[in-house]
Protein backbone atom coordinates (compact mmCIF):
# COMPACT_ATOMS: atom_id res chain seq x y z
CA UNK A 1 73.55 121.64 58.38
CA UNK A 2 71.28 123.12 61.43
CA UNK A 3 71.15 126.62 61.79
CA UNK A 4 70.59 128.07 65.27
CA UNK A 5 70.83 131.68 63.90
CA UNK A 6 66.85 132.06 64.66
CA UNK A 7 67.09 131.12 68.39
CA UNK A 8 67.14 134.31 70.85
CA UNK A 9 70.73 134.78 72.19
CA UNK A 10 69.22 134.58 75.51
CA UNK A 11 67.70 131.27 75.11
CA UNK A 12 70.90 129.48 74.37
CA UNK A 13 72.62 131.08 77.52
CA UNK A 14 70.10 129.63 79.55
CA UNK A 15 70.41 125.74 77.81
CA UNK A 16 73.85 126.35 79.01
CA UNK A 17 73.27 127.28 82.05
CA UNK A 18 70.67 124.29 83.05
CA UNK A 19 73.15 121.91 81.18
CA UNK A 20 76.50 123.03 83.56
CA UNK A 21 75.10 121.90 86.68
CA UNK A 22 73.90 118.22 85.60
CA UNK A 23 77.94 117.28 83.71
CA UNK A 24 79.02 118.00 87.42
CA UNK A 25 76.25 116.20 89.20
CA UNK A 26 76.78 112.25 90.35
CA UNK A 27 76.09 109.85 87.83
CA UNK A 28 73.04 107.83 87.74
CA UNK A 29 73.80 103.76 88.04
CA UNK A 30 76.35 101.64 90.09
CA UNK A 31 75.92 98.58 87.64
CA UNK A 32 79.75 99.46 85.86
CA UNK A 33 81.87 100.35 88.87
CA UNK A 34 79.74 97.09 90.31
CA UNK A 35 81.42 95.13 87.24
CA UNK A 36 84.75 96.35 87.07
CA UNK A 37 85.22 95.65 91.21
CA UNK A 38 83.60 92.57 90.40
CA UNK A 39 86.58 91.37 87.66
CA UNK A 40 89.21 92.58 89.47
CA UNK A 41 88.12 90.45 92.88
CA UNK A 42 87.91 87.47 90.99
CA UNK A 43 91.25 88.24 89.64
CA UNK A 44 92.11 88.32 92.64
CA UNK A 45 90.94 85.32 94.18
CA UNK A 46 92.69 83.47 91.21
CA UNK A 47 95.68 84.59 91.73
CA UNK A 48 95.61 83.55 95.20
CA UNK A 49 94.58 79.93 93.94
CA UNK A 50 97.48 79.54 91.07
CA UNK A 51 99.79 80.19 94.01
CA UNK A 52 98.53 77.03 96.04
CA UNK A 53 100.98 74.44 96.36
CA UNK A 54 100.50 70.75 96.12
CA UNK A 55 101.68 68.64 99.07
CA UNK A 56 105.50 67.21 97.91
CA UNK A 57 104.29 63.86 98.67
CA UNK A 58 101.91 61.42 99.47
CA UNK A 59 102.05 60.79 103.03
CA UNK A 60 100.38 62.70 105.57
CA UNK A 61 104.10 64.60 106.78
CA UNK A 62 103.60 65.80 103.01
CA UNK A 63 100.17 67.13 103.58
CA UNK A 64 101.16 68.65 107.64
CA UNK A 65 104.06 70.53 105.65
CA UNK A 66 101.28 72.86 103.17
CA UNK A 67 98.63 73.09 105.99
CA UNK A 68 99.92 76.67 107.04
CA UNK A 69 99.36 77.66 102.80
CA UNK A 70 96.08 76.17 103.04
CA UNK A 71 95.07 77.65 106.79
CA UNK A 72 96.19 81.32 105.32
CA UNK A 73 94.75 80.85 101.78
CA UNK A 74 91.08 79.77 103.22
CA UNK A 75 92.02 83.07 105.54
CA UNK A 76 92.60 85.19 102.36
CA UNK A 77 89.78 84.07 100.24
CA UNK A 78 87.40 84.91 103.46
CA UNK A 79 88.63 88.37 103.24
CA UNK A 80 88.61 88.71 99.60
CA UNK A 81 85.09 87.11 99.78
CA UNK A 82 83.69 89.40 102.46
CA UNK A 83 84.59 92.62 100.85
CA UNK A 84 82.88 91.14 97.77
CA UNK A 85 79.70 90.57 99.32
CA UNK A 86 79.74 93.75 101.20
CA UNK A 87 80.72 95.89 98.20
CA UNK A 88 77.74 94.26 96.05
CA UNK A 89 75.06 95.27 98.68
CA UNK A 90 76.39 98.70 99.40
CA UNK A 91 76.55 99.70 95.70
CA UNK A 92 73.23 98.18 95.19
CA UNK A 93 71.82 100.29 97.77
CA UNK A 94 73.21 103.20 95.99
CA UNK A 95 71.48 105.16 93.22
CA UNK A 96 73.98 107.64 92.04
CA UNK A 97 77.72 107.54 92.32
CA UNK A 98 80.74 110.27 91.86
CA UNK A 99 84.30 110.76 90.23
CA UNK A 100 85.14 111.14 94.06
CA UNK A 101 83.32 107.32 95.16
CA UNK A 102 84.91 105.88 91.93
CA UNK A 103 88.56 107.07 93.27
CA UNK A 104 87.55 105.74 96.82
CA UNK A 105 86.73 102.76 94.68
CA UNK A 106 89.79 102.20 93.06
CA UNK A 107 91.49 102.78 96.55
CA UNK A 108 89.99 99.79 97.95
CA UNK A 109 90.92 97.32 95.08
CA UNK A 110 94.52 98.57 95.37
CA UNK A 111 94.95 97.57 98.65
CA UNK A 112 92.59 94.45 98.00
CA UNK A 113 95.28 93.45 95.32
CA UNK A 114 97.93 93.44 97.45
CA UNK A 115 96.25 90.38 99.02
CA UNK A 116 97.54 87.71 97.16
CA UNK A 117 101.58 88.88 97.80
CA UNK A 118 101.17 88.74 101.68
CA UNK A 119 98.88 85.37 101.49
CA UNK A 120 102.41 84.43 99.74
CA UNK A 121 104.35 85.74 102.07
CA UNK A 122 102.76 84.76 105.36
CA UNK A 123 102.41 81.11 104.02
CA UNK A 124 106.47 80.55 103.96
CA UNK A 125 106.88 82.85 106.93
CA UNK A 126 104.17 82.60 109.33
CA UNK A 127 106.64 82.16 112.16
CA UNK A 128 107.39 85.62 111.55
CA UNK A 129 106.41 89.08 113.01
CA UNK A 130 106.79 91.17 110.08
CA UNK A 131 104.84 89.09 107.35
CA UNK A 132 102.06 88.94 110.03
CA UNK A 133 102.11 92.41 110.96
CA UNK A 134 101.85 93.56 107.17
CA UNK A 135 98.61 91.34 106.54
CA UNK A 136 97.48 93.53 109.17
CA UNK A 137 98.27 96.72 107.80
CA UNK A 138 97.25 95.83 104.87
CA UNK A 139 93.85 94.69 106.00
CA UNK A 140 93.46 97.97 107.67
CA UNK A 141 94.12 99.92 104.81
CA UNK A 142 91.44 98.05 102.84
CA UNK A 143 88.81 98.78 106.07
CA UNK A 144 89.84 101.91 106.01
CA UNK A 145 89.24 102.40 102.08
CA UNK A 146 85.90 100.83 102.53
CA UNK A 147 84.80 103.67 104.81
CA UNK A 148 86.25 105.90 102.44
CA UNK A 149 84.33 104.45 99.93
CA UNK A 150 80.83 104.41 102.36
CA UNK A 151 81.34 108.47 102.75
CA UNK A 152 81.61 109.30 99.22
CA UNK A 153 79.04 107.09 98.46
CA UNK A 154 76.95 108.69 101.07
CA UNK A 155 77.66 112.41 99.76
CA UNK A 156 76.18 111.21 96.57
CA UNK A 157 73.14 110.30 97.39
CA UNK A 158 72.82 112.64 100.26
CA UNK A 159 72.17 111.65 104.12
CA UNK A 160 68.65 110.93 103.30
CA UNK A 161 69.05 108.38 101.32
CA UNK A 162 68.01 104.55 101.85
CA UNK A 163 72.42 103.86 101.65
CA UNK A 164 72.58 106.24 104.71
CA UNK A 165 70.19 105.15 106.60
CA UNK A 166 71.04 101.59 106.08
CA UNK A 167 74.27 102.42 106.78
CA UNK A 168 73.56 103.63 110.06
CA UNK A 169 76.83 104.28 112.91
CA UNK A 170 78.35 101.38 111.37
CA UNK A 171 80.24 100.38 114.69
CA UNK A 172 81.29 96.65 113.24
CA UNK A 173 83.17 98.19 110.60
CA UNK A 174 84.67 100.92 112.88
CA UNK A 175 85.05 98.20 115.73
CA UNK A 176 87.21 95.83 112.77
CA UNK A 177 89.66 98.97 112.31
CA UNK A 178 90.43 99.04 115.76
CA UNK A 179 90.79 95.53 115.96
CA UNK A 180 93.25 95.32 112.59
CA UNK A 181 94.82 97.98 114.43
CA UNK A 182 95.93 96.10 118.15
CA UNK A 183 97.03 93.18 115.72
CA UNK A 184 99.63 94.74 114.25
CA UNK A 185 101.11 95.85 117.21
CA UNK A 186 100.65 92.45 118.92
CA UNK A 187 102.23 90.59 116.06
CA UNK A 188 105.45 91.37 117.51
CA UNK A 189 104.53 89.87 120.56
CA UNK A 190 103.22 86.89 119.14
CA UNK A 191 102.27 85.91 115.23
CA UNK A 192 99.74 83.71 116.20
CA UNK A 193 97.74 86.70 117.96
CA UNK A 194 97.32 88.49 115.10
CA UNK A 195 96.38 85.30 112.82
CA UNK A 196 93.89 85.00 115.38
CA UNK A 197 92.05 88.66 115.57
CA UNK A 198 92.48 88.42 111.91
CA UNK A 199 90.29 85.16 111.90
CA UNK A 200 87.68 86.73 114.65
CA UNK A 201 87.01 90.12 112.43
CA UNK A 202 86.26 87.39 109.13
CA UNK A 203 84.24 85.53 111.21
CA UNK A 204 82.40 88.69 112.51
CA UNK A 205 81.90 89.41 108.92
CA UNK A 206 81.26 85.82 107.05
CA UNK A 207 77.59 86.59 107.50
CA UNK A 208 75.92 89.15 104.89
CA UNK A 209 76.26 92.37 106.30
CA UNK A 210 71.73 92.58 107.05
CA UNK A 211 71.90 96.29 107.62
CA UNK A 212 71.10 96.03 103.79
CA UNK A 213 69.52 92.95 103.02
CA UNK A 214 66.97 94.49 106.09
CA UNK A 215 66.27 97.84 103.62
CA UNK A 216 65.45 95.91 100.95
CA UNK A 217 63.14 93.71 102.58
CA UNK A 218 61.18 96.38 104.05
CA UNK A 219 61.06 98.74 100.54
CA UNK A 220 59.92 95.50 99.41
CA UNK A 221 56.20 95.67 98.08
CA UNK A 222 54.21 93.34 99.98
């Protein structure tokens, strides 16, 4: 057994003391959160697919009948896709991370999981106001626990860090919100509206976000 009987009383105070501060700092590494968010995406996105439909025929009135499944499923998987890629680069641009980013985290994927109920939902009642309304809501939510996520992350690694400054005003993602935003209210003047903004914002979005990709390349060694 170790005896620390010989070590001056004021000595251990002060390993205390320099140990405190470093249980409550951020903690070093993205790579788990990175895997976890990683999992539960492609959870996701498998979900989604199990709850594709084949067409109840063979003729083409068959295939004309699941088009609207297909159209909202291709629409789903874009947004599932997007906050995937997104999510990769911005926690590879981070260094450290905190209990409060890894709640922010969590945030996201709960609204992210509630993708595969409305794809559902919106694919037998497109027609409908409410169903398209509630994509919308729900796709806000998740843009608005991205930014959640972005400011944590951000408080971790302090505004000097590469994350911030690739991270910059961010007015696409704060532009998205607003857009999200007008189509819910103009679902209930026409579906088809919203289904449109919605495709517009993915669209916006389907290429790599290069605020990031841009960092990299010029911390790059050359």
């Amino acid at each position: 057994m170790i005896s620390f009987s010989n070590q001056p009383p004021h000595m251990i105070h002060t390993t205390a003391q320099e140990q405190e501060p470093s249980a409550r700092s951020p903690e070093v590494g993205t790579t788990r959160v990175e895997a976890f968010s990683d999992s539960v995406m492609a959870v996701i996105i498998t979900i989604m697919a199990f709850e594709l439909r084949p067409p109840q025929g063979a003729g083409l009135d068959a295939m004309r009948d699941q088009l609207p499944g297909v159209l909202v499923y291709v629409l789903s998987f874009t947004f599932v896709g997007i906050y995937w890629n997104n999510h990769h680069h911005l926690l590879r641009a981070a260094d450290r991370i905190s209990g409060a980013a890894m709640w922010a985290n969590l945030f996201l994927l709960f609204w992210l999981s509630l993708i595969p109920v409305l794809t559902e939902w919106v694919r037998d009642e497109y027609l409908h106001a409410l169903p398209a309304a509630t994509y919308g809501t729900v796709a806000l939510a998740a843009g608005l626990a991205y930014l959640i996520l972005v400011r944590t992350l951000i408080q971790a690694n302090g505004r000097e860090s590469r994350l911030a400054a690739a991270i910059g005003s961010d007015v696409k993602g704060r532009l998205s919100l607003v857009l999200y935003a007008a189509a819910i209210g103009l679902a209930f003047v026409s579906p088809w509206i919203s289904y449109g903004i919605y495709v517009a914002v993915a669209l916006s979005w389907f290429v790599p976000d290069r605020r990031f990709t841009r960092r990299h390349e010029g911390n790059a060694p050359g």
